[in-house]
C-alpha atoms as a PDB file:
ATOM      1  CA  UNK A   1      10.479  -2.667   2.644  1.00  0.00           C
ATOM      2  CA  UNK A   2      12.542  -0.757  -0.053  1.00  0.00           C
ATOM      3  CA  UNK A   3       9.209   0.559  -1.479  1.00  0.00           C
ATOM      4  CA  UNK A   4       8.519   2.543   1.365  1.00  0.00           C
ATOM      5  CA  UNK A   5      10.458   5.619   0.513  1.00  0.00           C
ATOM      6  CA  UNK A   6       8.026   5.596  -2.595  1.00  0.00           C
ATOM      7  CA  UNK A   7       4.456   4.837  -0.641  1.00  0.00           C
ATOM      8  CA  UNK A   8       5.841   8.047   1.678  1.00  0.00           C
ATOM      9  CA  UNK A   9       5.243  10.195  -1.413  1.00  0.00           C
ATOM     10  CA  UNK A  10       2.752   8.893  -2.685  1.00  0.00           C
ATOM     11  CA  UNK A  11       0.716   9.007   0.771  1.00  0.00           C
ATOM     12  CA  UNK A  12       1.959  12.814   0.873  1.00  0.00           C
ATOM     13  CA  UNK A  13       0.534  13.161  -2.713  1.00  0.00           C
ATOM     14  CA  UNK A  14      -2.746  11.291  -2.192  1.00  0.00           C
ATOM     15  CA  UNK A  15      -3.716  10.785   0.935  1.00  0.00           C
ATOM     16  CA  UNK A  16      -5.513  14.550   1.917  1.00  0.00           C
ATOM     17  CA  UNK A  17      -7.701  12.932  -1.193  1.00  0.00           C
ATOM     18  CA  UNK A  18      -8.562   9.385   1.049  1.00  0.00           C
ATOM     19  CA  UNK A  19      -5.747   7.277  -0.175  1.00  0.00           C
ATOM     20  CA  UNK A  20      -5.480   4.789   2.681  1.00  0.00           C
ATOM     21  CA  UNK A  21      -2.092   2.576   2.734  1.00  0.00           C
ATOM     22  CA  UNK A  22      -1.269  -0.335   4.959  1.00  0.00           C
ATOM     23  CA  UNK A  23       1.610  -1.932   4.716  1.00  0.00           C
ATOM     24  CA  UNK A  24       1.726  -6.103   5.539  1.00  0.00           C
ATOM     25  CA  UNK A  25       4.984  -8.257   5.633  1.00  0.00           C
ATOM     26  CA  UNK A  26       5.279 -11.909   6.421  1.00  0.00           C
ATOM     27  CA  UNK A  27       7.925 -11.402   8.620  1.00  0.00           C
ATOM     28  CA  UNK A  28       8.333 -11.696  11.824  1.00  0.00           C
ATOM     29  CA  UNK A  29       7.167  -8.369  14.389  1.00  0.00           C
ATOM     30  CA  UNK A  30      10.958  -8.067  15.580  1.00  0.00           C
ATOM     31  CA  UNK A  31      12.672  -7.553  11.928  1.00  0.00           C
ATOM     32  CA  UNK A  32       9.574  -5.613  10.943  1.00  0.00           C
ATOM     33  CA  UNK A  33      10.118  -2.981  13.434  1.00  0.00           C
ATOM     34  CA  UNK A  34      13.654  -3.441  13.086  1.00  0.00           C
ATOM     35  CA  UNK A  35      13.088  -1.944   9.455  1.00  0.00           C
ATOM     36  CA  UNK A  36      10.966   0.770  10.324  1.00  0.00           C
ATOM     37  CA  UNK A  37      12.142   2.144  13.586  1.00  0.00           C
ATOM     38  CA  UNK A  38      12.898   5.327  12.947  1.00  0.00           C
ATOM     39  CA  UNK A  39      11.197   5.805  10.256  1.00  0.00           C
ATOM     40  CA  UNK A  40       8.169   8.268  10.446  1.00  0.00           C
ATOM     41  CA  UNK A  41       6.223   6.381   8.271  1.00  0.00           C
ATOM     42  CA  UNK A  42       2.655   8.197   7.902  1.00  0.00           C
ATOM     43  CA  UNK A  43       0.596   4.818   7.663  1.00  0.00           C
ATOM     44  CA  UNK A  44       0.620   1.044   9.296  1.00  0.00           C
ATOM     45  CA  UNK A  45       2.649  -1.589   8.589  1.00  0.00           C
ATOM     46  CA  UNK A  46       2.316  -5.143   9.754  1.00  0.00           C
ATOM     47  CA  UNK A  47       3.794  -8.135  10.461  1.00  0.00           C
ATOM     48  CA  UNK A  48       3.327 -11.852  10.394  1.00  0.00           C
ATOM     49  CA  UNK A  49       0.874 -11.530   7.608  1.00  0.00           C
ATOM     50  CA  UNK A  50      -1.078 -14.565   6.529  1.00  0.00           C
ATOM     51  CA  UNK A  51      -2.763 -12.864   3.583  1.00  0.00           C
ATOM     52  CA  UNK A  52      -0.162 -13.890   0.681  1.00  0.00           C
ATOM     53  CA  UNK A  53      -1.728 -16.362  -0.476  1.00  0.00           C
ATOM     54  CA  UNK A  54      -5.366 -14.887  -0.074  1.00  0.00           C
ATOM     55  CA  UNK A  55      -3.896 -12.497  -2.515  1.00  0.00           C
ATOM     56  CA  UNK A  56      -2.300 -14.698  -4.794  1.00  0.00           C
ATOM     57  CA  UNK A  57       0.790 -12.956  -3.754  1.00  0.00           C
ATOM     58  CA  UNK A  58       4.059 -15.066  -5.286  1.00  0.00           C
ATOM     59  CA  UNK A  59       6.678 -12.294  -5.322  1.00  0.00           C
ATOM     60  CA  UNK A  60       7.444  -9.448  -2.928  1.00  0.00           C
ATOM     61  CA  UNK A  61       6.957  -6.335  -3.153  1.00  0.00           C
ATOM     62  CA  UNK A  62       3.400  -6.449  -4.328  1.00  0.00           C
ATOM     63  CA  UNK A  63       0.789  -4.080  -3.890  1.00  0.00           C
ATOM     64  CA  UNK A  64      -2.672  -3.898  -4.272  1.00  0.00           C
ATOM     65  CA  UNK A  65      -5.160  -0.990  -5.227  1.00  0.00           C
ATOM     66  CA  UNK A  66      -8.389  -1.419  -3.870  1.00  0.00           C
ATOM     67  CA  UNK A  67     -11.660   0.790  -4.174  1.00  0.00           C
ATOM     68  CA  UNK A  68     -14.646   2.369  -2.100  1.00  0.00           C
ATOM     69  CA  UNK A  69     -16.767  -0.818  -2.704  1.00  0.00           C
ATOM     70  CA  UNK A  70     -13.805  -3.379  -1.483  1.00  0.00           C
ATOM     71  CA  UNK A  71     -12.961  -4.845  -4.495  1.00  0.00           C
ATOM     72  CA  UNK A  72      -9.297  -5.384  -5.523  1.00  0.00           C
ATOM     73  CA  UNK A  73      -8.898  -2.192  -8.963  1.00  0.00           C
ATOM     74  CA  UNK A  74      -5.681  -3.153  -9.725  1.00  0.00           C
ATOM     75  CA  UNK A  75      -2.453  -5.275  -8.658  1.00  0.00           C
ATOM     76  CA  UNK A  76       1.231  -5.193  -9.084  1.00  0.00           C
ATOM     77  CA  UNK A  77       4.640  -3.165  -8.417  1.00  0.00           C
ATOM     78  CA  UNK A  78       4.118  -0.656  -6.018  1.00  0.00           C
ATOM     79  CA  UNK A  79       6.934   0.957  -8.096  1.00  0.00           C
ATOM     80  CA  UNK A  80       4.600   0.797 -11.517  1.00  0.00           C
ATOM     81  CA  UNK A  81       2.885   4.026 -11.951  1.00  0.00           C
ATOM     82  CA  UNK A  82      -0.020   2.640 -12.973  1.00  0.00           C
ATOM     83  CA  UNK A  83      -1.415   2.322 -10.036  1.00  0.00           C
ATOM     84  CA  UNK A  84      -0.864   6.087  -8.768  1.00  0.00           C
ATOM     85  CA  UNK A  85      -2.682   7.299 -12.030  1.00  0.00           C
ATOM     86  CA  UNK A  86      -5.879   4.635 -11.429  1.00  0.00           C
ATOM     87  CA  UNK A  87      -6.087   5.860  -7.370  1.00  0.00           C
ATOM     88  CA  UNK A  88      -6.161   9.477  -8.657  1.00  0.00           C
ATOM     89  CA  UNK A  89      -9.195   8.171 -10.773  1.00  0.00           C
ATOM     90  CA  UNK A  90     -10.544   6.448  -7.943  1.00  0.00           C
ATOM     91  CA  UNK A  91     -10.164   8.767  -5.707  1.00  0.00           C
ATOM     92  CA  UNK A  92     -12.000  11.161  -8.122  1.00  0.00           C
ATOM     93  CA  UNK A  93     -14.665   9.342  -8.555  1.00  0.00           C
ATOM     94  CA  UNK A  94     -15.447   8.881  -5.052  1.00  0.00           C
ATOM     95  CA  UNK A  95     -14.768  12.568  -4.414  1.00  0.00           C
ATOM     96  CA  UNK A  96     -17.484  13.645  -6.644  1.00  0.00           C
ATOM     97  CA  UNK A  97     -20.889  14.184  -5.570  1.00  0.00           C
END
């Protein structure tokens, strides 16, 4: 949940352009809303996830960019800027007609 300060921005930055983020933890509902109560977070976060190990997910945080046809473009940090320079190219490419 530290990552969120970053996501904020980046949602600010991206997401006039279609940049959808959601936001899963495996923990429980209570000490995810604990976290983000308060918190004006422009996007959905949830709890009790089960997907970590559809993903492949073995360390937290981890994020995952994934494009207009569903398929996963990238994973990693959410802190790596890599992925912020690939969604701009996504998000290009599906903004073109």
């Amino acid at each position: 949940m530290r990552a969120m300060p970053h996501l904020v921005q980046v949602h600010r930055r991206l997401g006039r352009d279609g940049l959808v983020i959601v936001a899963l933890s495996n923990e429980s509902r209570g000490k995810v809303e604990a976290v983000v109560q308060g918190q004006k977070l422009p996007f959905a976060v949830g709890a009790e996830s089960s997907s970590f190990a559809a993903y492949g997910v073995s360390g937290i945080p981890a994020a995952f960019l994934i494009d207009a046809k569903g398929r996963i473009a990238w994973s990693g940090h959410p802190d790596d800027p890599a992925w912020e320079r690939l969604a701009e190219k996504l998000l290009e490419k599906t903004a073109a007609p």
